[in-house]
PDB file of N, CA and C in Angstrom:
ATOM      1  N   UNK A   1     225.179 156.480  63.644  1.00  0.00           N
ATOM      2  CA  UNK A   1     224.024 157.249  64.051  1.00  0.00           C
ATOM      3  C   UNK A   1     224.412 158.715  64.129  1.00  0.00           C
ATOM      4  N   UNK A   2     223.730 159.514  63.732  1.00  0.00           N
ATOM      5  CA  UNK A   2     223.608 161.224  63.204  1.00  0.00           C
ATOM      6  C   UNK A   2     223.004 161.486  64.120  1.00  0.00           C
ATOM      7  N   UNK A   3     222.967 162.318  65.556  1.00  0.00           N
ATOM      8  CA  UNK A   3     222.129 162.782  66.173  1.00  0.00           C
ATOM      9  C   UNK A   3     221.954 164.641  65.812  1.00  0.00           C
ATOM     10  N   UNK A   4     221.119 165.202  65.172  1.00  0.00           N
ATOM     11  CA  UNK A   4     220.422 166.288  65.214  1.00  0.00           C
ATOM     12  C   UNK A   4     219.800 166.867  66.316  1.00  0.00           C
ATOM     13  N   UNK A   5     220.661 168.490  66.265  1.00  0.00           N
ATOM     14  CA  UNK A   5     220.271 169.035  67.235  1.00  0.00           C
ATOM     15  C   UNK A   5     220.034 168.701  68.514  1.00  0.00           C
ATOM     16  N   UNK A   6     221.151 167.769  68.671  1.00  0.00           N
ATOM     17  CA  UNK A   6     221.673 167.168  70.150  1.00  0.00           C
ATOM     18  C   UNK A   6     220.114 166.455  70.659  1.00  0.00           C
ATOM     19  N   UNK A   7     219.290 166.542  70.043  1.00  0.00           N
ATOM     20  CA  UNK A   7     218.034 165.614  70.684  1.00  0.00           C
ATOM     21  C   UNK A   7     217.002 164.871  69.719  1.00  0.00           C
ATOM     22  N   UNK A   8     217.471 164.843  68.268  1.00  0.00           N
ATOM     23  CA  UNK A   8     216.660 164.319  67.248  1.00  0.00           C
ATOM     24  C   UNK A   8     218.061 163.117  66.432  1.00  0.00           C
ATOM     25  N   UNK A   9     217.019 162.666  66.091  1.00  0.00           N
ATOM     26  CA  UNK A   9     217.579 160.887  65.313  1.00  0.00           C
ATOM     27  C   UNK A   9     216.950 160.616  64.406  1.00  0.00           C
ATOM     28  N   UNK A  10     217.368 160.192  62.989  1.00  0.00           N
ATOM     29  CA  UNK A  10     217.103 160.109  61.500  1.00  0.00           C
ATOM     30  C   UNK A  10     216.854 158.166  61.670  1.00  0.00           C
ATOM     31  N   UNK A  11     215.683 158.488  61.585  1.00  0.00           N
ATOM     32  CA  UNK A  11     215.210 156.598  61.193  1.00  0.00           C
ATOM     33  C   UNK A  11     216.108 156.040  60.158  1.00  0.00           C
ATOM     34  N   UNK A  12     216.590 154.917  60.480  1.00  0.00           N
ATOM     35  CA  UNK A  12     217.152 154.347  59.517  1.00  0.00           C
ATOM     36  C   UNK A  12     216.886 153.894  58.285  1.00  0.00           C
ATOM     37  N   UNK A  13     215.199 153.302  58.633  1.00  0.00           N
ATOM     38  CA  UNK A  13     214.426 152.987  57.293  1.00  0.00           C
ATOM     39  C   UNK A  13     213.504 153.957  56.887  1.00  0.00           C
ATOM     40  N   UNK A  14     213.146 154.803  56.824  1.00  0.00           N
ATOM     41  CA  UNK A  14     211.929 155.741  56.634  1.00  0.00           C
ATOM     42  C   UNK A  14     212.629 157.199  56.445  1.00  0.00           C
ATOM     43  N   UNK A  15     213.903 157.417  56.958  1.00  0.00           N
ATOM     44  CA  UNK A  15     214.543 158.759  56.984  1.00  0.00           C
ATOM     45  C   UNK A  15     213.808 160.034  57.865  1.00  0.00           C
ATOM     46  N   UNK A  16     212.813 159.471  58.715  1.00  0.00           N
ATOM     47  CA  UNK A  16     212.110 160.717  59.687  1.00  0.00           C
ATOM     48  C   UNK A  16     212.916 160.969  60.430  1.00  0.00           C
ATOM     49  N   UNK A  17     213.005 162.167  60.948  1.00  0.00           N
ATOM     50  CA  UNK A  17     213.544 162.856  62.469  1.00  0.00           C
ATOM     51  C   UNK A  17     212.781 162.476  63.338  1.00  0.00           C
ATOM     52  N   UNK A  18     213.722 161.886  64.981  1.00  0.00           N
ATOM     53  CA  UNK A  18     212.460 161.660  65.449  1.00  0.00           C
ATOM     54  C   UNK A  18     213.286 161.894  66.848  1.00  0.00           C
ATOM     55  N   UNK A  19     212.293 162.154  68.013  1.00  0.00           N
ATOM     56  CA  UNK A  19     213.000 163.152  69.210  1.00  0.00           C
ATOM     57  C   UNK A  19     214.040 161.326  69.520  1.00  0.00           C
ATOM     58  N   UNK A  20     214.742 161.800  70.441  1.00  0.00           N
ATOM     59  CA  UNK A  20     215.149 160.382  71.043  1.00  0.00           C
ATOM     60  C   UNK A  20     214.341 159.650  72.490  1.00  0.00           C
ATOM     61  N   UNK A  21     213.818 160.781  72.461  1.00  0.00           N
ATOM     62  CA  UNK A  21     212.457 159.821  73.716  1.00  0.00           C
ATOM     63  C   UNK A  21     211.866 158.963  72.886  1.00  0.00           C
ATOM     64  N   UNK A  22     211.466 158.974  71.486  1.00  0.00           N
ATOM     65  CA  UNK A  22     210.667 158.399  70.646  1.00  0.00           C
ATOM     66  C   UNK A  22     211.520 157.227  69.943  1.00  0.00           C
ATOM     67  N   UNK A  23     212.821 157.188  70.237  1.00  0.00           N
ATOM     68  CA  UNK A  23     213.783 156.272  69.211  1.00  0.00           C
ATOM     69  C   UNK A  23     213.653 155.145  70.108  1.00  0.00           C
ATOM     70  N   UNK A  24     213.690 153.934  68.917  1.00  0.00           N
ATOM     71  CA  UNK A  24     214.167 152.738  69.500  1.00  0.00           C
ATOM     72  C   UNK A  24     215.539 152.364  68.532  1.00  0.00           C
ATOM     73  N   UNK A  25     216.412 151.866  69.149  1.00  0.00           N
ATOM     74  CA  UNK A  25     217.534 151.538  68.451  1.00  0.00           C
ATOM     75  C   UNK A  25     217.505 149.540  68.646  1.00  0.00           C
ATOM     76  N   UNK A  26     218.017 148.967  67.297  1.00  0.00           N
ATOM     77  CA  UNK A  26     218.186 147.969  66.385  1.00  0.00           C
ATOM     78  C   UNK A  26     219.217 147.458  66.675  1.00  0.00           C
ATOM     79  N   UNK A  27     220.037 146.783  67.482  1.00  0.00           N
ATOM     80  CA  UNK A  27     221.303 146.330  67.889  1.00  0.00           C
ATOM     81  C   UNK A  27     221.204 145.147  67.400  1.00  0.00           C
ATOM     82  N   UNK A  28     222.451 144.251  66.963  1.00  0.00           N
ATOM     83  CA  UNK A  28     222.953 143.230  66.580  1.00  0.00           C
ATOM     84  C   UNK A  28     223.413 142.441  68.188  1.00  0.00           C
ATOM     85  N   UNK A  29     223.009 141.560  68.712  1.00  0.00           N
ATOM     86  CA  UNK A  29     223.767 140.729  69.609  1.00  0.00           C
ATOM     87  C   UNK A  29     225.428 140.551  70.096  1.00  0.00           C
ATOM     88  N   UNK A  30     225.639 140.110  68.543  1.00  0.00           N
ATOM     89  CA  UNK A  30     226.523 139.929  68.684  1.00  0.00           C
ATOM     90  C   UNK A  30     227.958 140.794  68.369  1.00  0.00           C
ATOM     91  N   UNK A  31     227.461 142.152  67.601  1.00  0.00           N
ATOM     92  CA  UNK A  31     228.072 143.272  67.405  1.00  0.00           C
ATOM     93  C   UNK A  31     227.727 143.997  68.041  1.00  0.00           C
ATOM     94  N   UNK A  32     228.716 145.027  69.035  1.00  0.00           N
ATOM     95  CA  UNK A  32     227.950 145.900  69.973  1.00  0.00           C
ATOM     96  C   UNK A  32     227.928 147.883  69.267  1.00  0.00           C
ATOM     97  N   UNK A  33     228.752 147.641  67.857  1.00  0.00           N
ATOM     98  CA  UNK A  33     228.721 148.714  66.693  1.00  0.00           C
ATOM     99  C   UNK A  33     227.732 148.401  66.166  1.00  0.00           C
ATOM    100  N   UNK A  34     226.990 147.965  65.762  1.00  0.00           N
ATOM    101  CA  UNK A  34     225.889 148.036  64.945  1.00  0.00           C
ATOM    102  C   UNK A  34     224.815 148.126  65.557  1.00  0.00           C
ATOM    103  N   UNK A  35     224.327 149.478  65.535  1.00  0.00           N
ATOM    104  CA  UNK A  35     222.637 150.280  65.918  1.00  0.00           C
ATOM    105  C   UNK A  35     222.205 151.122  64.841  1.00  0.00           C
ATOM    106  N   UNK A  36     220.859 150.557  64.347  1.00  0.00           N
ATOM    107  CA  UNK A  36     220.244 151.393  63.918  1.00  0.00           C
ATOM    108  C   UNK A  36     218.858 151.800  64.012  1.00  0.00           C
ATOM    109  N   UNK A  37     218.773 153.392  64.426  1.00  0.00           N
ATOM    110  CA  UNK A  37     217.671 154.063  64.947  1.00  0.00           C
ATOM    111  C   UNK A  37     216.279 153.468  64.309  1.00  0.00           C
ATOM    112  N   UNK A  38     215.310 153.197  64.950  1.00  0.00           N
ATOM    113  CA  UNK A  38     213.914 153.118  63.907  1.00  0.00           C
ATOM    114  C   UNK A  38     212.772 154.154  64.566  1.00  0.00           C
ATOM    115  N   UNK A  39     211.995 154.761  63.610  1.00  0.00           N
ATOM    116  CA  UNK A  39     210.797 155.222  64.755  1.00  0.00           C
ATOM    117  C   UNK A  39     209.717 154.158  64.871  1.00  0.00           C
ATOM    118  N   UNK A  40     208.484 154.482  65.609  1.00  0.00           N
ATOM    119  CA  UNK A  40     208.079 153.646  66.118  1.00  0.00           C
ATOM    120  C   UNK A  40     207.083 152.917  65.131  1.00  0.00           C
ATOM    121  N   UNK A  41     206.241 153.172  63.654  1.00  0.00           N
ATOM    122  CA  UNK A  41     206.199 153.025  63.044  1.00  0.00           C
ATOM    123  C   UNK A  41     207.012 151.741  61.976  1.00  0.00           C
ATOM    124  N   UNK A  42     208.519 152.324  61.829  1.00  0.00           N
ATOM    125  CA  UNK A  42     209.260 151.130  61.180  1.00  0.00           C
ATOM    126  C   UNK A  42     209.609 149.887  61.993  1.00  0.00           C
ATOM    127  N   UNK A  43     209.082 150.318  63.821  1.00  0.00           N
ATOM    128  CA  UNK A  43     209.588 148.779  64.016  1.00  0.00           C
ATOM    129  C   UNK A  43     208.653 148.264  64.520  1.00  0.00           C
ATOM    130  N   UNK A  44     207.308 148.798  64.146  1.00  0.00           N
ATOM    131  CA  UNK A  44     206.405 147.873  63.839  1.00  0.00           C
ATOM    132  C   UNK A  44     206.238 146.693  62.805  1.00  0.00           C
ATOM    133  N   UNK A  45     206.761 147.365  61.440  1.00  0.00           N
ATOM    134  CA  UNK A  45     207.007 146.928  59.826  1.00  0.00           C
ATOM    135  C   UNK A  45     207.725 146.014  60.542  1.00  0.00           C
ATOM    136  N   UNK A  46     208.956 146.480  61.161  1.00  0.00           N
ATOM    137  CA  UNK A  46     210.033 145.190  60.832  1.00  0.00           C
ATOM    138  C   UNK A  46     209.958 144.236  61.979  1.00  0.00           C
ATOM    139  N   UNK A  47     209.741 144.571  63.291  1.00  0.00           N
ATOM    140  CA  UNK A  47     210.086 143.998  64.570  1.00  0.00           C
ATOM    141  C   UNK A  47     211.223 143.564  64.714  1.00  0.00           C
ATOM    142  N   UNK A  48     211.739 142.688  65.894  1.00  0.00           N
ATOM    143  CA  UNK A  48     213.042 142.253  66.275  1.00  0.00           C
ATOM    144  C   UNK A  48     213.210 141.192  65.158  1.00  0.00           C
ATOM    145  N   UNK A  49     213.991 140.995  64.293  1.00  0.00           N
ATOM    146  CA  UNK A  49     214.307 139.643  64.180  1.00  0.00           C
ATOM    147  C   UNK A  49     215.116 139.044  65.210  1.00  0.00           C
ATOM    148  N   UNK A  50     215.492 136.984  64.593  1.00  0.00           N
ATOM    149  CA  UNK A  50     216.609 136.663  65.482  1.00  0.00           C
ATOM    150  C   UNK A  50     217.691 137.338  65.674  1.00  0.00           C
ATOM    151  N   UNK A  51     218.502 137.212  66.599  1.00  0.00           N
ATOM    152  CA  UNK A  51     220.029 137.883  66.593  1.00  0.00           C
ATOM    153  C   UNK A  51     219.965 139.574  67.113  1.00  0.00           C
ATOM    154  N   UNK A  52     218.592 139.698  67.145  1.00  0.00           N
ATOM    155  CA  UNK A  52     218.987 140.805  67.452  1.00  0.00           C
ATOM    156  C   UNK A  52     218.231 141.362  68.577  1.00  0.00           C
ATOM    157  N   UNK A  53     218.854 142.889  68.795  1.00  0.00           N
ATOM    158  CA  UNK A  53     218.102 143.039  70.660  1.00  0.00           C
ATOM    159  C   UNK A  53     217.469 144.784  70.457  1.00  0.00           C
ATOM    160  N   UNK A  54     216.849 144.823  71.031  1.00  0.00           N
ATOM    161  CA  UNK A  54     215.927 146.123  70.922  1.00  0.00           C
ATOM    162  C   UNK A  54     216.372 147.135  72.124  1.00  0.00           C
ATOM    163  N   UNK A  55     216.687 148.124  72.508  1.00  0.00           N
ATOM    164  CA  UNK A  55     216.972 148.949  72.867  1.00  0.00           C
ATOM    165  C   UNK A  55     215.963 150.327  72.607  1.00  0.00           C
ATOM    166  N   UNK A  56     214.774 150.583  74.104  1.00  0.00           N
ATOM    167  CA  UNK A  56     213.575 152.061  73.793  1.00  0.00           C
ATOM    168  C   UNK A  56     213.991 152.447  74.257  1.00  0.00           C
ATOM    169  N   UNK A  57     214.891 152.880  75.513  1.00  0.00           N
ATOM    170  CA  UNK A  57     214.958 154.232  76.174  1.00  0.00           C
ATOM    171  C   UNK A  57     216.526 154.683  75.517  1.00  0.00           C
ATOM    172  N   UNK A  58     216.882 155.790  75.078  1.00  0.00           N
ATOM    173  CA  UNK A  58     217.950 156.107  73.827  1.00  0.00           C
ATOM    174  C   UNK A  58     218.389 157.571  74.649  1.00  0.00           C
ATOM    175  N   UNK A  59     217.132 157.779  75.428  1.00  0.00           N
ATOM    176  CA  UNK A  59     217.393 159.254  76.396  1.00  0.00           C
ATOM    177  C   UNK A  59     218.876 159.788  76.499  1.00  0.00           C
ATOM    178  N   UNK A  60     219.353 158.707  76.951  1.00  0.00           N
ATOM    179  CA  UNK A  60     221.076 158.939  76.905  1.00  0.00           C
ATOM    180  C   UNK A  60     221.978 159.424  76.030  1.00  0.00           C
ATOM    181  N   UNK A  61     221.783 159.604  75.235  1.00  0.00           N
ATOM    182  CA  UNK A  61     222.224 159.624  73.853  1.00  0.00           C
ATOM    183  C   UNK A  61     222.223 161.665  73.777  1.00  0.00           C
ATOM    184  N   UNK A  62     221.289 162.019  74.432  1.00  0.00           N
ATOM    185  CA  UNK A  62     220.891 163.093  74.030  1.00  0.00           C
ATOM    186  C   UNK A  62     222.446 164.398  74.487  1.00  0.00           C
ATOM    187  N   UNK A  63     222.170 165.154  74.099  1.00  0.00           N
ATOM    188  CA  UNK A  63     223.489 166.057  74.392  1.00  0.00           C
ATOM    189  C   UNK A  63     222.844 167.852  74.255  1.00  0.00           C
ATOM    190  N   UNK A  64     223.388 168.207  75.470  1.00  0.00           N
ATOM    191  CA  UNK A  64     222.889 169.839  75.763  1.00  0.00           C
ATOM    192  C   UNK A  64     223.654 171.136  75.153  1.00  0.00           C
TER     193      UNK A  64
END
């Protein structure tokens, strides 16, 4: 994950910038390395599949 301008995040599927109040991140269960950003849009398209866990508040992430 690429965070821009310490408060923006590049969708994984769609390639938008998107603030990180707005990110949901794509985690694997059972890998705790594998996240990838979606906006809210692509994870509509895709939703959770099995195996995997959803993560909305990303706030943390952000850097001043």
């Amino acid at each position: 994950m690429n965070i821009v301008d310490g408060e923006k995040i590049e969708c994984s599927r769609c390639g938008d910038l998107i603030d990180l109040d707005d990110a949901n991140i794509l985690g694997k269960s059972n890998n705790q390395t594998y996240a990838k950003p979606l906006c809210n849009d692509c994870l509509q398209n895709v939703g959770v599949p099995k195996g995997y866990e959803l993560e909305r508040d990303v706030s943390y992430l952000k850097t001043e």
